[in-house]
PDB file of N, CA and C in Angstrom:
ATOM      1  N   UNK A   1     -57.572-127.490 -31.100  1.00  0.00           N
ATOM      2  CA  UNK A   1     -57.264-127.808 -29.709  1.00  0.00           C
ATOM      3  C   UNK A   1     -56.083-128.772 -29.646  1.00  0.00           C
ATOM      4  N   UNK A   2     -55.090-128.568 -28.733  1.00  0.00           N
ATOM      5  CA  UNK A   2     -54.376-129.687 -28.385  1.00  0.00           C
ATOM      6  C   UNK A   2     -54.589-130.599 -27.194  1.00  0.00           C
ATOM      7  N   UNK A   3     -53.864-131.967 -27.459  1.00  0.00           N
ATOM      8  CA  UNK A   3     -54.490-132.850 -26.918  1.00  0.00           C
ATOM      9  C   UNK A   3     -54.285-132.897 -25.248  1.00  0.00           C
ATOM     10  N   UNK A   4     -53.657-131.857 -25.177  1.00  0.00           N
ATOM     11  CA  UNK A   4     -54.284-131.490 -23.723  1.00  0.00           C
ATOM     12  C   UNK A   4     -54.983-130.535 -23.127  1.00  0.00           C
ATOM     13  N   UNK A   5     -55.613-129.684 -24.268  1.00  0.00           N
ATOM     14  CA  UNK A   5     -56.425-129.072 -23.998  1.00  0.00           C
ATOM     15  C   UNK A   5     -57.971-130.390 -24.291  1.00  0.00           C
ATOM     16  N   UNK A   6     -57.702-130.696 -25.144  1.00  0.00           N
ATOM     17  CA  UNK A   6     -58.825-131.960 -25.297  1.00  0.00           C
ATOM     18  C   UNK A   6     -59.166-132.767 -23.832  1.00  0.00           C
ATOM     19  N   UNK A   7     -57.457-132.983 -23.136  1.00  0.00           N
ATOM     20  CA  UNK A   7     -58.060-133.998 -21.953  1.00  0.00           C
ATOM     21  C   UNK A   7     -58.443-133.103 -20.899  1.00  0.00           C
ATOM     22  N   UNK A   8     -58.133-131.882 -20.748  1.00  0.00           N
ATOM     23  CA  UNK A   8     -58.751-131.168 -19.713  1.00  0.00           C
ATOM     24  C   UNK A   8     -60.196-130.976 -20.060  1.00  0.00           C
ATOM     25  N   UNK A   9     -60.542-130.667 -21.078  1.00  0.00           N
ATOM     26  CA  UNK A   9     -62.005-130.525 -21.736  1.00  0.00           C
ATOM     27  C   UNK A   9     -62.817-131.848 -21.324  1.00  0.00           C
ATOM     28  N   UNK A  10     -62.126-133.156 -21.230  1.00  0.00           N
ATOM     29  CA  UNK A  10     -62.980-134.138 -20.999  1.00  0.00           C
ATOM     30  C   UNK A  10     -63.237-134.280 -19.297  1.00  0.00           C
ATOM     31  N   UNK A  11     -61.975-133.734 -18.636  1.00  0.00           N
ATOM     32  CA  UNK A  11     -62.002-134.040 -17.404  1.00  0.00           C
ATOM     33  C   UNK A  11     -63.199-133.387 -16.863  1.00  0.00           C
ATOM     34  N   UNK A  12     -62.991-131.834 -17.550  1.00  0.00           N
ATOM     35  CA  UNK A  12     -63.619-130.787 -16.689  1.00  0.00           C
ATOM     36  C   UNK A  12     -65.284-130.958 -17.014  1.00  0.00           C
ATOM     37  N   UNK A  13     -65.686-132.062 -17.986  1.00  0.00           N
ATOM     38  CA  UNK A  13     -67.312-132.136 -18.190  1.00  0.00           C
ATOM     39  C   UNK A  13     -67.286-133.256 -17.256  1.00  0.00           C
ATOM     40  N   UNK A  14     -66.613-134.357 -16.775  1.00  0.00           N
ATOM     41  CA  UNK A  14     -66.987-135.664 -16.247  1.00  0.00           C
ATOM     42  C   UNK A  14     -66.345-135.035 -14.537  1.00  0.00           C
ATOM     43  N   UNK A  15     -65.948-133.717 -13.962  1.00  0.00           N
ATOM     44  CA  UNK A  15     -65.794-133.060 -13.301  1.00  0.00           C
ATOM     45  C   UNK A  15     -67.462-132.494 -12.879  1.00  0.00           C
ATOM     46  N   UNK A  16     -68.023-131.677 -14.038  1.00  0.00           N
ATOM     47  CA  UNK A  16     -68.833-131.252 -13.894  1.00  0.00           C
ATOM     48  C   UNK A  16     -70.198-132.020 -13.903  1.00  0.00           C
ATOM     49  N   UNK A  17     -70.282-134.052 -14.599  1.00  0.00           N
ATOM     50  CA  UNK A  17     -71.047-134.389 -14.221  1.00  0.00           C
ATOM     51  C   UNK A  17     -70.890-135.201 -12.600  1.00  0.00           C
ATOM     52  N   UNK A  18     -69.423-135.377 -12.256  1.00  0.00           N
ATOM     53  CA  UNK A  18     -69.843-136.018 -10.941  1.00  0.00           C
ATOM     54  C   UNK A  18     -68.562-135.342 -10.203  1.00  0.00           C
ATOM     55  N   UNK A  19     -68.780-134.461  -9.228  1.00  0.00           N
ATOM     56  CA  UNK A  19     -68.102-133.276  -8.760  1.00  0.00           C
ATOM     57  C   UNK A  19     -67.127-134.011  -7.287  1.00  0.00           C
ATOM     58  N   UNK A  20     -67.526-135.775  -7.094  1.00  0.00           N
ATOM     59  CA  UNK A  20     -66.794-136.291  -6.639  1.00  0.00           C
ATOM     60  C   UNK A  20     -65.768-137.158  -6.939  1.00  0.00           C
ATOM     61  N   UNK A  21     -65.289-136.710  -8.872  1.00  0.00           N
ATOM     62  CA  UNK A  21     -64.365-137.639  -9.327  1.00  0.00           C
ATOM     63  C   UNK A  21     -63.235-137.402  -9.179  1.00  0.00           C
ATOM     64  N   UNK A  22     -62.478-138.519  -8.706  1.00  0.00           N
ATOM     65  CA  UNK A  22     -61.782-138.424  -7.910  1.00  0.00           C
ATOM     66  C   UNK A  22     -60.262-139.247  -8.984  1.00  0.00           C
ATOM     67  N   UNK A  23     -59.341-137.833  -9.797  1.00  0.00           N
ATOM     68  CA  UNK A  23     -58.407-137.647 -10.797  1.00  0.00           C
ATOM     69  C   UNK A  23     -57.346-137.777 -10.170  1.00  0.00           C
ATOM     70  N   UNK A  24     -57.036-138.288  -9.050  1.00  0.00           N
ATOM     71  CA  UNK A  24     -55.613-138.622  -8.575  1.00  0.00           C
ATOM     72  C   UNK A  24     -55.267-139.663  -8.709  1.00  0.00           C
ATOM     73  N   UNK A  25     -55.848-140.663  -9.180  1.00  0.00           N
ATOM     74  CA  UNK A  25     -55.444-141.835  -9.443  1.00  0.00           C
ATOM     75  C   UNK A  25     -56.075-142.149 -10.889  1.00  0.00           C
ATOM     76  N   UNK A  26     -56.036-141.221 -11.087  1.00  0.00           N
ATOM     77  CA  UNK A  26     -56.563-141.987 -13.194  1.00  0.00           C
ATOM     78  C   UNK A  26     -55.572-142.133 -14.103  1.00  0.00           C
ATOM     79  N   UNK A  27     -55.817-143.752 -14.482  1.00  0.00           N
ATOM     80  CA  UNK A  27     -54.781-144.081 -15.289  1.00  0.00           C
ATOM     81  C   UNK A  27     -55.450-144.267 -17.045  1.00  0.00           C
ATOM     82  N   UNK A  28     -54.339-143.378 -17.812  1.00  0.00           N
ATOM     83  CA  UNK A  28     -55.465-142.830 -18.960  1.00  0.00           C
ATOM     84  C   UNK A  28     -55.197-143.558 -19.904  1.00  0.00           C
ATOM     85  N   UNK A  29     -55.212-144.998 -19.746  1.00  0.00           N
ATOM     86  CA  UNK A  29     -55.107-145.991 -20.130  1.00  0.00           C
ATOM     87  C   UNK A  29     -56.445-146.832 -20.329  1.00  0.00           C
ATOM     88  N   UNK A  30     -56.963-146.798 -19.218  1.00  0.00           N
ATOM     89  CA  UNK A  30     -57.915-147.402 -19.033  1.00  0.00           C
ATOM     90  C   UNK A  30     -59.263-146.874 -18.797  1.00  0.00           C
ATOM     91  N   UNK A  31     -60.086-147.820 -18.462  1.00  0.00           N
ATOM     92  CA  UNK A  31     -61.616-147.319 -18.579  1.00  0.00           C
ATOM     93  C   UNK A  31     -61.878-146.521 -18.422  1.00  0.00           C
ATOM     94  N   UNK A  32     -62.589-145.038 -18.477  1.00  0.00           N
ATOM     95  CA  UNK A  32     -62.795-144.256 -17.316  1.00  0.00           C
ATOM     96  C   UNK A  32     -64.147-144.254 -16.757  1.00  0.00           C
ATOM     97  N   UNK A  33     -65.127-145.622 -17.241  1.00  0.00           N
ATOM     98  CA  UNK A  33     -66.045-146.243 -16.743  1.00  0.00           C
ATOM     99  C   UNK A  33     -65.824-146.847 -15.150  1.00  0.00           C
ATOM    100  N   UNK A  34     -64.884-147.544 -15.416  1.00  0.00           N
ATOM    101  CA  UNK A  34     -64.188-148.297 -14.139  1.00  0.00           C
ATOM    102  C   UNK A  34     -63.867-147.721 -13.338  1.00  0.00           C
ATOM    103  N   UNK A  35     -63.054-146.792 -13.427  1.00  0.00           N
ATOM    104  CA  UNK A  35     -62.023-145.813 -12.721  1.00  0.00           C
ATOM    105  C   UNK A  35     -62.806-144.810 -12.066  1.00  0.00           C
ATOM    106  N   UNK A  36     -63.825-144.371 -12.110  1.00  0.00           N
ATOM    107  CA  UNK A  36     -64.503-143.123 -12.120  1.00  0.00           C
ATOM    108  C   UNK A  36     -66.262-143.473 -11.351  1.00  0.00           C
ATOM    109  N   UNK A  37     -65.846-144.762 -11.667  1.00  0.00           N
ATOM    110  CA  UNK A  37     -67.571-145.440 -11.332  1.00  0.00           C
ATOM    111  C   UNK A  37     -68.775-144.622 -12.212  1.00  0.00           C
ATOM    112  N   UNK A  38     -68.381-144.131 -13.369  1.00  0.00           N
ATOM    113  CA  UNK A  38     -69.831-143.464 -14.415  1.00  0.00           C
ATOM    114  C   UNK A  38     -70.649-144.273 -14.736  1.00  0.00           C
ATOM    115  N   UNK A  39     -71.673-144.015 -14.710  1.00  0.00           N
ATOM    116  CA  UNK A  39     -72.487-145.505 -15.370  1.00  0.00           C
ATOM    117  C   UNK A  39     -72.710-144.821 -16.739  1.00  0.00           C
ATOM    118  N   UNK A  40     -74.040-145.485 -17.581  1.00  0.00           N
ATOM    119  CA  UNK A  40     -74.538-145.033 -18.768  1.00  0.00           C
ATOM    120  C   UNK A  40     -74.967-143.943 -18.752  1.00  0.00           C
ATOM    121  N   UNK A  41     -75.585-143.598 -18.039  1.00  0.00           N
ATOM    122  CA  UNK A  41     -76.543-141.804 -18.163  1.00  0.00           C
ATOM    123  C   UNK A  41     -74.972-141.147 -17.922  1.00  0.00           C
ATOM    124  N   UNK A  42     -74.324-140.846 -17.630  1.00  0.00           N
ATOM    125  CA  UNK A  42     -73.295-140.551 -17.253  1.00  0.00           C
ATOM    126  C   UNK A  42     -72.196-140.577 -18.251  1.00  0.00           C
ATOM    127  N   UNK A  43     -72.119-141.305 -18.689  1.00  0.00           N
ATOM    128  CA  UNK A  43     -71.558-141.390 -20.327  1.00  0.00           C
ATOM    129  C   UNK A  43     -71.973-140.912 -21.090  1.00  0.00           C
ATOM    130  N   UNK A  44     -73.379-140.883 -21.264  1.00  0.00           N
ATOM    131  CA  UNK A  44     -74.170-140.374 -22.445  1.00  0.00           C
ATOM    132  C   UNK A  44     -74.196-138.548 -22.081  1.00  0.00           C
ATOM    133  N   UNK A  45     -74.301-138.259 -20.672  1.00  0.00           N
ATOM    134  CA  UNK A  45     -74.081-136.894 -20.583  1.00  0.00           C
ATOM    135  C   UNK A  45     -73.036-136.100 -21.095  1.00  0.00           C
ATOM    136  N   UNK A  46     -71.624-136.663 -20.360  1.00  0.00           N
ATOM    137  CA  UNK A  46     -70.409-136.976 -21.206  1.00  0.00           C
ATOM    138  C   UNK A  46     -70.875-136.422 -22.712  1.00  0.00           C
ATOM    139  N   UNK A  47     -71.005-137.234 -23.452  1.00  0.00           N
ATOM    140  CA  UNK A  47     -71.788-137.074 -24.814  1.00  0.00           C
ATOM    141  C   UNK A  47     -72.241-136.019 -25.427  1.00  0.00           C
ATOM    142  N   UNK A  48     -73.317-135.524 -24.475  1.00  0.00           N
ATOM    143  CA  UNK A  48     -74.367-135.117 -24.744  1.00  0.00           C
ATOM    144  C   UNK A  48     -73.392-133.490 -24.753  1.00  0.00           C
ATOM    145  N   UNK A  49     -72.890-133.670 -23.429  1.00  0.00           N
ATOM    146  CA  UNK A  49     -71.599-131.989 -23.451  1.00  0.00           C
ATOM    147  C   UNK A  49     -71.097-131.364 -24.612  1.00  0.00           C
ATOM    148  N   UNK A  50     -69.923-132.603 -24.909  1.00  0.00           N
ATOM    149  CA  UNK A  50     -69.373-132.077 -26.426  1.00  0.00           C
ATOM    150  C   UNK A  50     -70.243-131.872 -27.238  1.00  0.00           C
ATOM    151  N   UNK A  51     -71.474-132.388 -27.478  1.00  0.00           N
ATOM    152  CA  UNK A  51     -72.081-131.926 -28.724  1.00  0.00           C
ATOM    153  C   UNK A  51     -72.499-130.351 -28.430  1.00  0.00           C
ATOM    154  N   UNK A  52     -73.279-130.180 -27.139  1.00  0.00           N
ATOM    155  CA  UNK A  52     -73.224-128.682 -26.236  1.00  0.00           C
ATOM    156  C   UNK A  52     -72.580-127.636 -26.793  1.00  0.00           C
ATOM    157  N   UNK A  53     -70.938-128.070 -26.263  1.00  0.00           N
ATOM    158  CA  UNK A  53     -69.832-127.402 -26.133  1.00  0.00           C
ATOM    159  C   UNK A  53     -69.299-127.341 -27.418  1.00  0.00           C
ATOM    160  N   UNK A  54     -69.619-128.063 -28.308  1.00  0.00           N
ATOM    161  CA  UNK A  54     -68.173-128.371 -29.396  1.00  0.00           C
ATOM    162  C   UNK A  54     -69.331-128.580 -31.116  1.00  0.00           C
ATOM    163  N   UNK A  55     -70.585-128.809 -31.194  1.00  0.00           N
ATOM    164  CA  UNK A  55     -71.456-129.060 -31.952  1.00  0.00           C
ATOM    165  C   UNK A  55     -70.706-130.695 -32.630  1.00  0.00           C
ATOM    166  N   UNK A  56     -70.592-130.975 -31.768  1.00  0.00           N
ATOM    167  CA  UNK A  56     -69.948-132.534 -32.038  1.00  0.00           C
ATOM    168  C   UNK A  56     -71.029-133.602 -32.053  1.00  0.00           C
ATOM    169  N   UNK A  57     -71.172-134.544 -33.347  1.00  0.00           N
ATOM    170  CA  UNK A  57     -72.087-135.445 -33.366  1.00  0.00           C
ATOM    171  C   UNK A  57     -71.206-136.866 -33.440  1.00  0.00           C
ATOM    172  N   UNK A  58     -71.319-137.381 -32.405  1.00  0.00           N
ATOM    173  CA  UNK A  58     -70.670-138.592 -31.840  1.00  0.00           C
ATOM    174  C   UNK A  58     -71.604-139.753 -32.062  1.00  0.00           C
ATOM    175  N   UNK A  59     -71.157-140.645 -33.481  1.00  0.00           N
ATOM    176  CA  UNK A  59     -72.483-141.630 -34.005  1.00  0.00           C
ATOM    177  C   UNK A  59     -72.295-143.003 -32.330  1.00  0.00           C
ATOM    178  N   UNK A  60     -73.603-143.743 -31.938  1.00  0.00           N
ATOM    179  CA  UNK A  60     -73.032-144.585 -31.359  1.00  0.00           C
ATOM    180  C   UNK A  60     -72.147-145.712 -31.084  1.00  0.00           C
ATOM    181  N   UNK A  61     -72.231-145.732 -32.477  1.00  0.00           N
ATOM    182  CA  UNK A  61     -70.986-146.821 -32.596  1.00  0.00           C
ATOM    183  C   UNK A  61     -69.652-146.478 -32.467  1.00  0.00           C
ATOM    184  N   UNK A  62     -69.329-145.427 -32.506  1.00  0.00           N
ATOM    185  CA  UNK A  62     -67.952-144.909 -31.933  1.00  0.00           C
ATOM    186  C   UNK A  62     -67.901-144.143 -30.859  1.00  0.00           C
ATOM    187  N   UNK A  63     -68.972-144.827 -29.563  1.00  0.00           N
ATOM    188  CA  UNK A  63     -68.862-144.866 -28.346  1.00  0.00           C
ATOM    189  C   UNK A  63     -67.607-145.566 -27.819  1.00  0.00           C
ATOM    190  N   UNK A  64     -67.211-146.526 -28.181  1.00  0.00           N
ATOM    191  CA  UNK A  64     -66.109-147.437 -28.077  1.00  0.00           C
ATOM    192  C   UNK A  64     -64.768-146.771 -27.788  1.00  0.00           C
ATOM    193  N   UNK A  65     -65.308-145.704 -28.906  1.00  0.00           N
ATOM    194  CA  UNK A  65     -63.754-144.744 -28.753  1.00  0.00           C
ATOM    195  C   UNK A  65     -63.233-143.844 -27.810  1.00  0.00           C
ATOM    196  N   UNK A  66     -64.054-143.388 -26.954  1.00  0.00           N
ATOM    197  CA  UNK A  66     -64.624-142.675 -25.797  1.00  0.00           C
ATOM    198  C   UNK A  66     -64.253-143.526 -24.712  1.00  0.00           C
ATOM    199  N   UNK A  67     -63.958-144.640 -24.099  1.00  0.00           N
ATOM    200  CA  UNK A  67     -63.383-145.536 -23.180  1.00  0.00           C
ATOM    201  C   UNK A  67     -62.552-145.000 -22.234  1.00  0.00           C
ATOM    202  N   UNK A  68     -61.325-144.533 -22.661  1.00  0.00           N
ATOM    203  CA  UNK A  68     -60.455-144.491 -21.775  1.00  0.00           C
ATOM    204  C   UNK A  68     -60.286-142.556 -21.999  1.00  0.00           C
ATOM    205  N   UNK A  69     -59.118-142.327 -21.234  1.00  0.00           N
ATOM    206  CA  UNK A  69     -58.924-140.859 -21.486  1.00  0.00           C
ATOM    207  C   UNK A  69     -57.923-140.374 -22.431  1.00  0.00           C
ATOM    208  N   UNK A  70     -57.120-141.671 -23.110  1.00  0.00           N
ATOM    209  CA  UNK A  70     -56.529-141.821 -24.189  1.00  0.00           C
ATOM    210  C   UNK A  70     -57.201-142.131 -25.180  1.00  0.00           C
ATOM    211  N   UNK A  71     -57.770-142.556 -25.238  1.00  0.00           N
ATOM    212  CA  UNK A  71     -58.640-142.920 -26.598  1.00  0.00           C
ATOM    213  C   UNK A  71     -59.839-141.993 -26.761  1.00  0.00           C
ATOM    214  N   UNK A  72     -60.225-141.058 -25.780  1.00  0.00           N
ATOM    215  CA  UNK A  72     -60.818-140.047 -25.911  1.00  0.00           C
ATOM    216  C   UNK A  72     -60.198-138.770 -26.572  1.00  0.00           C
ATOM    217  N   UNK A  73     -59.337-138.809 -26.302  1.00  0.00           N
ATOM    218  CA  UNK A  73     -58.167-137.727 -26.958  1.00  0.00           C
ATOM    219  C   UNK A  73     -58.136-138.019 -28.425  1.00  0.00           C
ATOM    220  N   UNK A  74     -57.468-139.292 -28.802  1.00  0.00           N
ATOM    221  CA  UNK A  74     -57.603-139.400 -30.217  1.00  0.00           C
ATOM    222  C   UNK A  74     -58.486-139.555 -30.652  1.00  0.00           C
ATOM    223  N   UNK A  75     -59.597-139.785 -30.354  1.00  0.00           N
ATOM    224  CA  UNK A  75     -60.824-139.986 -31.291  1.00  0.00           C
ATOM    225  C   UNK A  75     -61.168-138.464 -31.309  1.00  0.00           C
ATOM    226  N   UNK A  76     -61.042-137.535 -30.353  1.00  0.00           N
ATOM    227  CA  UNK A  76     -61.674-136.381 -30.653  1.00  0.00           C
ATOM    228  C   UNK A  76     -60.725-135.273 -31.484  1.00  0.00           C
ATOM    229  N   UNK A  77     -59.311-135.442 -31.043  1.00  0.00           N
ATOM    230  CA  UNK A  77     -58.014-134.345 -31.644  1.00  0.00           C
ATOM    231  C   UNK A  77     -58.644-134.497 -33.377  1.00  0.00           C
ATOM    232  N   UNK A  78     -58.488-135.015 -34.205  1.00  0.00           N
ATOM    233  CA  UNK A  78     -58.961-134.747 -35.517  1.00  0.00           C
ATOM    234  C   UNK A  78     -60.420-133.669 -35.479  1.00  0.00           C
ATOM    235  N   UNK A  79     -61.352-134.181 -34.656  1.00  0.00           N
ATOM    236  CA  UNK A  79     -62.744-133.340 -34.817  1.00  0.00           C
ATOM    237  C   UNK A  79     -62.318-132.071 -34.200  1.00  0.00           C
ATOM    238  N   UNK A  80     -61.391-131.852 -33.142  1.00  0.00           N
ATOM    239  CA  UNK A  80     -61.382-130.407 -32.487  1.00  0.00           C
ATOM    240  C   UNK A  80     -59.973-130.200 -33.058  1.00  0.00           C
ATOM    241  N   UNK A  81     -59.632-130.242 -33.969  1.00  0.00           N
ATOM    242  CA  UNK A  81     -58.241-129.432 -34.282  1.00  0.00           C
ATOM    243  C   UNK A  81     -58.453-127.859 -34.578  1.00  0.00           C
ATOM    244  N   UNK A  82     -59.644-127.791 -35.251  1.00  0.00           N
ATOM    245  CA  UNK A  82     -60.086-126.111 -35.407  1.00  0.00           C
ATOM    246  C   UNK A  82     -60.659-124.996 -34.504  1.00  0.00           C
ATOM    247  N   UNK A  83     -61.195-126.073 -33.282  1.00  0.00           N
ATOM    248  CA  UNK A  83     -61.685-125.787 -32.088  1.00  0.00           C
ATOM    249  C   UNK A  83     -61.146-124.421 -31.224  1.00  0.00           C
TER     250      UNK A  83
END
């Protein structure tokens, strides 16, 4: 996958968990906790998708990496390059 197929992949699950997120103003820099108002269940769904979609096992400690919509990209482009 490329890494914009990666960020559409992230949009379109955090699309599909809250169908009022609102991507005109996301700066993919930053949180997308903040930005997006997701809480935890909501993250963890997030989560729970790619493994779904992608058989991706995301340990918790590199939840961290998952933050923003940039740092979602790189943490995942190595795991979905074959994707």
């Amino acid at each position: 996958m490329t890494r914009e197929e990666i960020k559409s992949l992230i949009l379109e699950i955090i699309e599909d968990i809250d169908e009022e997120a609102d991507f005109e103003t996301l700066q993919p820099d930053k949180p997308l906790r903040d930005q997006l108002d997701l809480d935890s269940m909501d993250f963890l769904d997030i989560v729970m998708e790619l493994r779904k979609r992608h058989q991706l096992q995301i340990p918790e400690e590199d939840y961290p990496h998952l933050a923003s919509l940039n740092s979602c990209v790189n943490y995942l482009e190595p795991l979905l390059k074959n994707a």
